[in-house]
C-alpha atoms as a PDB file:
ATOM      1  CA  UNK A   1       7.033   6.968 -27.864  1.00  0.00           C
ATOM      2  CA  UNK A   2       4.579   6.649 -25.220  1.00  0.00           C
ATOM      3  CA  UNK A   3       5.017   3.335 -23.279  1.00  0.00           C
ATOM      4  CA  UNK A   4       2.153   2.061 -20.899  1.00  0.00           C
ATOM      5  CA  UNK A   5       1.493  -0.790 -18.872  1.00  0.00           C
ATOM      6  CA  UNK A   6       0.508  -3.825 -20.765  1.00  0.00           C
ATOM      7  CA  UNK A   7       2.395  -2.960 -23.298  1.00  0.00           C
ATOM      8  CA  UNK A   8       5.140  -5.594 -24.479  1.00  0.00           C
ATOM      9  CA  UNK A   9       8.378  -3.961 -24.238  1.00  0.00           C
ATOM     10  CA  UNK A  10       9.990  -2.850 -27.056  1.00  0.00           C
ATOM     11  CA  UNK A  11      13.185  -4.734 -27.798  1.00  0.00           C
ATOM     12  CA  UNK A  12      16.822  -3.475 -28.813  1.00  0.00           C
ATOM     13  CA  UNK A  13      20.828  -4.231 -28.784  1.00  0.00           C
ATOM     14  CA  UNK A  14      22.892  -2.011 -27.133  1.00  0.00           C
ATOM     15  CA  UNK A  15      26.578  -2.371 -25.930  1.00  0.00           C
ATOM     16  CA  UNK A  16      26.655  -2.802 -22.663  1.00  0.00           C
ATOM     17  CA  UNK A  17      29.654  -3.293 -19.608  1.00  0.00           C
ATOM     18  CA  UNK A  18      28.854  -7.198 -19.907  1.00  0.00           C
ATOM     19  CA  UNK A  19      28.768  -7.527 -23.905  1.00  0.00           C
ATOM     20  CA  UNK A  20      25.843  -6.657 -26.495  1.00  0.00           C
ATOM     21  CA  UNK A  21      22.451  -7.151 -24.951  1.00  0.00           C
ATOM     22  CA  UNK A  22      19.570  -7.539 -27.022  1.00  0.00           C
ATOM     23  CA  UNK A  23      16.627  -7.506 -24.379  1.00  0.00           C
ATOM     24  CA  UNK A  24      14.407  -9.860 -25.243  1.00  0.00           C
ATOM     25  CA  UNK A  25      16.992 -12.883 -25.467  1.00  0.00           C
ATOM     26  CA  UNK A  26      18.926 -11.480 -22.488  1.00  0.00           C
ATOM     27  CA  UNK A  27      15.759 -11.214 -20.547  1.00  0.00           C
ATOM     28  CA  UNK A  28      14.802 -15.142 -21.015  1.00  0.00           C
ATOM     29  CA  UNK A  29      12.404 -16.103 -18.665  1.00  0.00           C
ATOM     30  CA  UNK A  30      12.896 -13.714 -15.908  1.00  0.00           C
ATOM     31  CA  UNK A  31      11.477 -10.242 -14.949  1.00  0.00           C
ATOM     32  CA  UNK A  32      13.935  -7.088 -15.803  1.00  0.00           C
ATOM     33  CA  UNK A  33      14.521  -4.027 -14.041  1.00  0.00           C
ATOM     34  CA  UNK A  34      15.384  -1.383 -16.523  1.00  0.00           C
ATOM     35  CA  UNK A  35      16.659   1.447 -14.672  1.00  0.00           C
ATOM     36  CA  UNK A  36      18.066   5.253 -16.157  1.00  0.00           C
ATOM     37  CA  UNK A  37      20.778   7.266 -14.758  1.00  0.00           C
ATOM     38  CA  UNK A  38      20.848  10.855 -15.592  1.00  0.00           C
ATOM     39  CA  UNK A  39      25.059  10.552 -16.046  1.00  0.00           C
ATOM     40  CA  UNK A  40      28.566   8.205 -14.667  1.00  0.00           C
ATOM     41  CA  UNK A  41      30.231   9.767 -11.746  1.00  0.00           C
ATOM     42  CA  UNK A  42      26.891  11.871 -10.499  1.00  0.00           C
ATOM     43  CA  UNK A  43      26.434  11.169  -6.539  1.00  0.00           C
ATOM     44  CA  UNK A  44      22.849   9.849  -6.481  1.00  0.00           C
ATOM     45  CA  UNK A  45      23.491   7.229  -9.402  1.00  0.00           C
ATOM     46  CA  UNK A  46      26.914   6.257  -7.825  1.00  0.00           C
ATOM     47  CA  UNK A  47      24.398   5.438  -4.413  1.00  0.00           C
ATOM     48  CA  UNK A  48      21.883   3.945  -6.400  1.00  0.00           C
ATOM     49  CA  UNK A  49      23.967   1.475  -8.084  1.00  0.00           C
ATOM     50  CA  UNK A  50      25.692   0.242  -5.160  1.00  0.00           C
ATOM     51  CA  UNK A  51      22.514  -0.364  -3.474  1.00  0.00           C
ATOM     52  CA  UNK A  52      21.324  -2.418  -6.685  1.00  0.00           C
ATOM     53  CA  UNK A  53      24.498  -4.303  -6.523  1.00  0.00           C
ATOM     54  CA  UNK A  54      23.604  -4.949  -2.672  1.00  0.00           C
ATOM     55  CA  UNK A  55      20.265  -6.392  -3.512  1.00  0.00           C
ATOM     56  CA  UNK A  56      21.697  -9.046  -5.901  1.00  0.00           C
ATOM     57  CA  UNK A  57      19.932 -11.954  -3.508  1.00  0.00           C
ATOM     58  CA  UNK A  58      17.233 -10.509  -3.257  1.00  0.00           C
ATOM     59  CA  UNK A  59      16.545 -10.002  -7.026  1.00  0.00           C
ATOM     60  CA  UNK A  60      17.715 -13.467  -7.242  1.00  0.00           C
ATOM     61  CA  UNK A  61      14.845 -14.735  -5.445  1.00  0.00           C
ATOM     62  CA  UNK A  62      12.379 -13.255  -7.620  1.00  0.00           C
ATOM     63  CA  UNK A  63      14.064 -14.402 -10.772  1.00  0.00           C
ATOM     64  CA  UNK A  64      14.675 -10.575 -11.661  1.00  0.00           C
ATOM     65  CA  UNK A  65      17.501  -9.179 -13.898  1.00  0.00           C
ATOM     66  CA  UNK A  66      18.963  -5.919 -13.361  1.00  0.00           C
ATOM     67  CA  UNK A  67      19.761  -3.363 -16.058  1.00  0.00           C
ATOM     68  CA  UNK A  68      20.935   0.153 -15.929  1.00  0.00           C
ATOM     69  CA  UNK A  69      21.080   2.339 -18.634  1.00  0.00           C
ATOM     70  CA  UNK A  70      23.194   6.035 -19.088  1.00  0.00           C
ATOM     71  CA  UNK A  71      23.809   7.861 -22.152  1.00  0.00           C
ATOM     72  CA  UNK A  72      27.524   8.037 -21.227  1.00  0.00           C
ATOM     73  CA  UNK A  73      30.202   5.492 -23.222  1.00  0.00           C
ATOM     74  CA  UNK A  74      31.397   1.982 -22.633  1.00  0.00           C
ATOM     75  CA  UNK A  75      34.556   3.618 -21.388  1.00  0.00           C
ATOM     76  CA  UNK A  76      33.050   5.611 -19.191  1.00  0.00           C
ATOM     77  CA  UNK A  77      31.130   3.182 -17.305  1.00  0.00           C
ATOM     78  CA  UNK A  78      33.883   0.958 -17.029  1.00  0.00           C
ATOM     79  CA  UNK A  79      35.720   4.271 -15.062  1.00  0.00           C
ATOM     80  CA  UNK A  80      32.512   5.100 -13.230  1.00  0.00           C
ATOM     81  CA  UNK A  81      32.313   1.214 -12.048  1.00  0.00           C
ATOM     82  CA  UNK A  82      35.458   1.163 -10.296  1.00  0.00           C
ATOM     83  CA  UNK A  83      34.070   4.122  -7.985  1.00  0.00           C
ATOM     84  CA  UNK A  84      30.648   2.797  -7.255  1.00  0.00           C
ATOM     85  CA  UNK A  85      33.026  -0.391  -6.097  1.00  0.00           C
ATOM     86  CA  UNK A  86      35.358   1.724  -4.104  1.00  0.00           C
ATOM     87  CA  UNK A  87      32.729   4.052  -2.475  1.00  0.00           C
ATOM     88  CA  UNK A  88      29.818   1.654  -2.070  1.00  0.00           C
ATOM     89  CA  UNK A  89      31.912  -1.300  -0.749  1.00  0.00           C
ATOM     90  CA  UNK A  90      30.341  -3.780  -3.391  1.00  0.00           C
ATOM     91  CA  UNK A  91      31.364  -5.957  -6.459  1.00  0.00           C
ATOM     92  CA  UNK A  92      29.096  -4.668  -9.449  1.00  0.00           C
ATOM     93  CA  UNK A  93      26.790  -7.461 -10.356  1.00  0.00           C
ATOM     94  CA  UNK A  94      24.891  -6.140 -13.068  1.00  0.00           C
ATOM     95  CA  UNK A  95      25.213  -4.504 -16.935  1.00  0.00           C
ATOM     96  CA  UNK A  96      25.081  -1.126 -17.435  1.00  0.00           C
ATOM     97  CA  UNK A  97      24.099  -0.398 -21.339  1.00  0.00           C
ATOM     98  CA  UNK A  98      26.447   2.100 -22.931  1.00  0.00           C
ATOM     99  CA  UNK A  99      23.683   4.224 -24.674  1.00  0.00           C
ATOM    100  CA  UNK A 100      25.715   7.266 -26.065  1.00  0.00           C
ATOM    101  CA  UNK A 101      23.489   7.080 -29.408  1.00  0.00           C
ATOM    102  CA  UNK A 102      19.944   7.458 -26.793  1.00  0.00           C
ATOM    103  CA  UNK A 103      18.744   4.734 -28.556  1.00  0.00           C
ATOM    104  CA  UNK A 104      17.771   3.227 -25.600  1.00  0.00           C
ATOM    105  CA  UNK A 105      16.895   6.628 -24.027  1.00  0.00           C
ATOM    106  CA  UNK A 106      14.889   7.764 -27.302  1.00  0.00           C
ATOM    107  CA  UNK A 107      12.639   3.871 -27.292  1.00  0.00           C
ATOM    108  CA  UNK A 108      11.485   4.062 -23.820  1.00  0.00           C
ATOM    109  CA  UNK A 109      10.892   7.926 -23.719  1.00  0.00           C
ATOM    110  CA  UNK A 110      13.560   8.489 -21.311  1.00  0.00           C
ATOM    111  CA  UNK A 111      14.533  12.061 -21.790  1.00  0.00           C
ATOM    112  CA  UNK A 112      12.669  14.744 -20.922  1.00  0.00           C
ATOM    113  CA  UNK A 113      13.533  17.718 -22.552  1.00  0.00           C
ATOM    114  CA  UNK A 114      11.869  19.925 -19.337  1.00  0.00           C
ATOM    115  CA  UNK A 115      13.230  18.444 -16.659  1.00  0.00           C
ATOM    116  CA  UNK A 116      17.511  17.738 -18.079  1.00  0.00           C
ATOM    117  CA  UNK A 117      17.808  18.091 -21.633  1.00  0.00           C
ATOM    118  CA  UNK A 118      20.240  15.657 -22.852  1.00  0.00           C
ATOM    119  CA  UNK A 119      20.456  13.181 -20.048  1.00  0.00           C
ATOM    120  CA  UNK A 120      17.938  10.493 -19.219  1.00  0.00           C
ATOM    121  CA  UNK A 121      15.723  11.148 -16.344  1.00  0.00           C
ATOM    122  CA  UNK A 122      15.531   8.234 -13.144  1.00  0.00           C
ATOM    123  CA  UNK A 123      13.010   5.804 -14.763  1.00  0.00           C
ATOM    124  CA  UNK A 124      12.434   2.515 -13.806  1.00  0.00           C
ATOM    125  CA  UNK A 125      10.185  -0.151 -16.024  1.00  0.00           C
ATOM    126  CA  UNK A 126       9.473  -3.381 -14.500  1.00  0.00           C
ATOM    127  CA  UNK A 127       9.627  -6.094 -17.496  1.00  0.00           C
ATOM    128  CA  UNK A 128       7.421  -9.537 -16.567  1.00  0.00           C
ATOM    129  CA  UNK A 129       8.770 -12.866 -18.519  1.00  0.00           C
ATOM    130  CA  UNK A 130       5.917 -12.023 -21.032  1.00  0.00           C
ATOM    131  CA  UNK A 131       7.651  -9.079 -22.109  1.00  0.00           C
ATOM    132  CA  UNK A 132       5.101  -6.983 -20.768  1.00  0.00           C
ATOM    133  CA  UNK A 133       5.599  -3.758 -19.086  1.00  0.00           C
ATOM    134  CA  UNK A 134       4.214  -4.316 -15.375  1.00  0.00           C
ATOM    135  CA  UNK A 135       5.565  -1.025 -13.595  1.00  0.00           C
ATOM    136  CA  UNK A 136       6.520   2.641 -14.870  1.00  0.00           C
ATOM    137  CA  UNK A 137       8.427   5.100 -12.228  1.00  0.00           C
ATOM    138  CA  UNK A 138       9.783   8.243 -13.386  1.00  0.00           C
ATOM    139  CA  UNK A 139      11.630  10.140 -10.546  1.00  0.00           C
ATOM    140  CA  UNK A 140      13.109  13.760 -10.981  1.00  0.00           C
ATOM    141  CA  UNK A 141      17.029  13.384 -10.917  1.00  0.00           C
ATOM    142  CA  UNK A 142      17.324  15.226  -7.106  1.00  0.00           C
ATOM    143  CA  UNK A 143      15.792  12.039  -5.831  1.00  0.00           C
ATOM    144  CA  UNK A 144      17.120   8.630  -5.327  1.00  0.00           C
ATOM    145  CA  UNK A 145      14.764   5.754  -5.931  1.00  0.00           C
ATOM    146  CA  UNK A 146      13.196   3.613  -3.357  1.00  0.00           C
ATOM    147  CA  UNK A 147      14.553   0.457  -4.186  1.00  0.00           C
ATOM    148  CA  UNK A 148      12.412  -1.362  -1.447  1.00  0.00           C
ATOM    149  CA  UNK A 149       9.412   0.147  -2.882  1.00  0.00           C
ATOM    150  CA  UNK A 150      10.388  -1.288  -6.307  1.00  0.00           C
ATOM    151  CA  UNK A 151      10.653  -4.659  -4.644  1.00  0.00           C
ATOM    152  CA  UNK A 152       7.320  -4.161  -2.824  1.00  0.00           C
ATOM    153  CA  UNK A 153       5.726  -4.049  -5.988  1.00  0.00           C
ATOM    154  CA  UNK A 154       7.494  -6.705  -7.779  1.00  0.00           C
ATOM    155  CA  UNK A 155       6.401  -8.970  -4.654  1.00  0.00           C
ATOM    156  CA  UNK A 156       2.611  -7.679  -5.368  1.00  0.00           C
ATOM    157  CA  UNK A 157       2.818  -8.323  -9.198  1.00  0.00           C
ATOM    158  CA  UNK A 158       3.820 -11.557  -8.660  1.00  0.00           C
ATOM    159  CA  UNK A 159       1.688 -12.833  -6.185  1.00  0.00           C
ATOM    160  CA  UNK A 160      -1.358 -10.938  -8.061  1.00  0.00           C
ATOM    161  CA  UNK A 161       0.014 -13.209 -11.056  1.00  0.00           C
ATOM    162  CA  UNK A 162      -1.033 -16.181  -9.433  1.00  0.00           C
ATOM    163  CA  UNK A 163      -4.096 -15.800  -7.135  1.00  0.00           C
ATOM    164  CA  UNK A 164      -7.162 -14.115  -7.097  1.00  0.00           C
ATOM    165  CA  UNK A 165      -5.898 -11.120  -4.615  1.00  0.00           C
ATOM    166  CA  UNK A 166      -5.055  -7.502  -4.632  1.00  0.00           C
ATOM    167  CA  UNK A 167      -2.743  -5.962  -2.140  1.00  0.00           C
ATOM    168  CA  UNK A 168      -3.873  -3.053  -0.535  1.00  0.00           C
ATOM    169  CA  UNK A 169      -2.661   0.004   0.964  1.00  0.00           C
ATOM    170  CA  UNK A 170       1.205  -0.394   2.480  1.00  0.00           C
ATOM    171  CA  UNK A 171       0.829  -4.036   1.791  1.00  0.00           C
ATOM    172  CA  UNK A 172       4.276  -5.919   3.050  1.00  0.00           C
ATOM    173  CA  UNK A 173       5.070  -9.439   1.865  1.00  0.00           C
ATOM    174  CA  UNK A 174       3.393 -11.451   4.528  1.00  0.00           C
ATOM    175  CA  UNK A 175       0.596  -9.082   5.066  1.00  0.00           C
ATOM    176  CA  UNK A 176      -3.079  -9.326   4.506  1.00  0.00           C
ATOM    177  CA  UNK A 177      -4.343  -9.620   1.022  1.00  0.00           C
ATOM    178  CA  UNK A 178      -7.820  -7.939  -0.363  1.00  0.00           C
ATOM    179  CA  UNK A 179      -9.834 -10.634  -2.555  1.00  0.00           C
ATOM    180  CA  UNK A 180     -11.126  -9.660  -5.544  1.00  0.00           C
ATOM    181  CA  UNK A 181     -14.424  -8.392  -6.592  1.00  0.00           C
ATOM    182  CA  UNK A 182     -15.271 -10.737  -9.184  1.00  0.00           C
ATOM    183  CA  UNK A 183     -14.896 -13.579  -7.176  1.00  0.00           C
ATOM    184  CA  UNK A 184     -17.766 -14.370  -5.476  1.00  0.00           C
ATOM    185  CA  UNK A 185     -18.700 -17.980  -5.276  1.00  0.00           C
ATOM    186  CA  UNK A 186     -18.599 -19.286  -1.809  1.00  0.00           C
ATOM    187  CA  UNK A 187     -17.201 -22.911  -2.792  1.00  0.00           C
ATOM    188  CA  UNK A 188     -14.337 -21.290  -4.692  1.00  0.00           C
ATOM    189  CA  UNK A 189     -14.100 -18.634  -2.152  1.00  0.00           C
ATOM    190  CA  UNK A 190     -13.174 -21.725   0.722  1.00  0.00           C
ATOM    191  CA  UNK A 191     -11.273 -23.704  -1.954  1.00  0.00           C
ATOM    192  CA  UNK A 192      -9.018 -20.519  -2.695  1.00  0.00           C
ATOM    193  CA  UNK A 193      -8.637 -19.064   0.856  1.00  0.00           C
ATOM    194  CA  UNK A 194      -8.984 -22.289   3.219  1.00  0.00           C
ATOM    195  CA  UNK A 195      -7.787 -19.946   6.317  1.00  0.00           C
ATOM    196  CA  UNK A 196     -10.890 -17.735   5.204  1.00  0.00           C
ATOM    197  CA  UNK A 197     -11.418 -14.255   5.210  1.00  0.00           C
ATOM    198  CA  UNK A 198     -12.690 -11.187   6.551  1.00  0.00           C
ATOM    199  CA  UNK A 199     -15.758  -9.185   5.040  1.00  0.00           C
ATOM    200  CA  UNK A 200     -15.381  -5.594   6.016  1.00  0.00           C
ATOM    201  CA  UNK A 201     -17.546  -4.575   3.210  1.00  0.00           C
ATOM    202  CA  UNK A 202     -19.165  -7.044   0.131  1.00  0.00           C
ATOM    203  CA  UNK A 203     -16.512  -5.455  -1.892  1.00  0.00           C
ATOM    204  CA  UNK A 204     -13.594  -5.261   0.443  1.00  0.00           C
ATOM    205  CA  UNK A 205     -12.614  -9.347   1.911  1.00  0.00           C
ATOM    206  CA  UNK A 206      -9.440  -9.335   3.621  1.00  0.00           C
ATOM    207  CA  UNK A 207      -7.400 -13.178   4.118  1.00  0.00           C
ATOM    208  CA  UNK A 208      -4.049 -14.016   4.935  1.00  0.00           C
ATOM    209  CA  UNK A 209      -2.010 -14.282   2.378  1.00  0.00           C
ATOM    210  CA  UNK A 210      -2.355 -17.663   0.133  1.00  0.00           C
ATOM    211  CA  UNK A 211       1.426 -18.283  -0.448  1.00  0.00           C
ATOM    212  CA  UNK A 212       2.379 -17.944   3.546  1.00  0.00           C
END
């Protein structure tokens, strides 16, 4: 199954190290991480979790849940958990779904057969409160994500959300913002951006950004 962005997120219930999850009631009204870990007890994973663990206020402030998902046991996990603790220095914050049947794995196309053949691959799918998919990452299972790029973007898609802006190259919360094309009235123009803006181009208006 071929997910893209826009699309609403197909739902499921899977065991998990926290109880059954079904996603959609789980998720509520916050944004979800949905993260895939090739296998428990692999180094970059072990890392990887630890660092999500570390982030807990930070996903807090965004009203975003965190879920992993590895096609390893309930057992398992709960082995693999007390490592990430030890090695990371953290307290696990977060469910990891026990997907040994790659239900999970199979619904959101996470194995690829090319790349490892039975385990998942490092995806990542940010989930908006719609249930819409906002953000697909696929990373080959050498590499550890970027988890400050994955809150970058979270930052972007929700700001975007709300006002009339893009975010351009690099863009850091607190940078400049781009202002859309289609806007183009000057009234609604000094109404939106009251600091104003800067017209490099007709197409490409640079202001501070509106929630700073």
């Amino acid at each position: 199954m071929t997910l893209r962005l826009g699309d609403i997120a197909p739902d499921f219930t899977q065991e998990s190290t926290e109880g059954p999850i079904s996603l959609h009631s789980w998720a509520g009204s916050s944004w979800v991480l949905l993260f895939s870990h090739p296998a428990d007890f692999t180094p970059v994973c072990t890392t990887e979790l630890g660092f999500t663990a570390k982030l807990k206020d930070e996903f807090a402030k965004r009203n975003v849940k965190a879920l992993a998902v590895s096609v390893d046991s309930l057992e398992s996990h709960r082995g693999w958990i007390s490592d990430i603790e030890d090695t990371q220095d953290v307290t696990l914050n977060f469910p990891i779904l026990a997907d040994a049947d790659r239900k999970v794995a199979t619904l959101y196309d996470m194995i690829h057969p090319n790349s490892l053949a039975n385990l998942t691959v490092r995806t990542v799918f940010v989930i908006d409160p719609s249930r819409k998919i906002r953000l697909t990452l696929t990373y080959p299972a050498s590499t550890g994500r970027n988890f400050q790029e994955i809150l970058r973007v979270i930052d972007s898609l929700q700001l975007t959300d709300e006002y009339k802006v893009a975010t351009p190259a690099n863009w850091r919360n607190g940078d400049d913002v781009v202002i859309v094309p289609s806007l183009q009235e000057e009234e609604e123009l000094k109404r939106r951006f009251p600091r104003g803006y800067r017209a490099l181009r007709p197409y490409l208006r640079l202001t501070p950004q509106p929630n700073r």
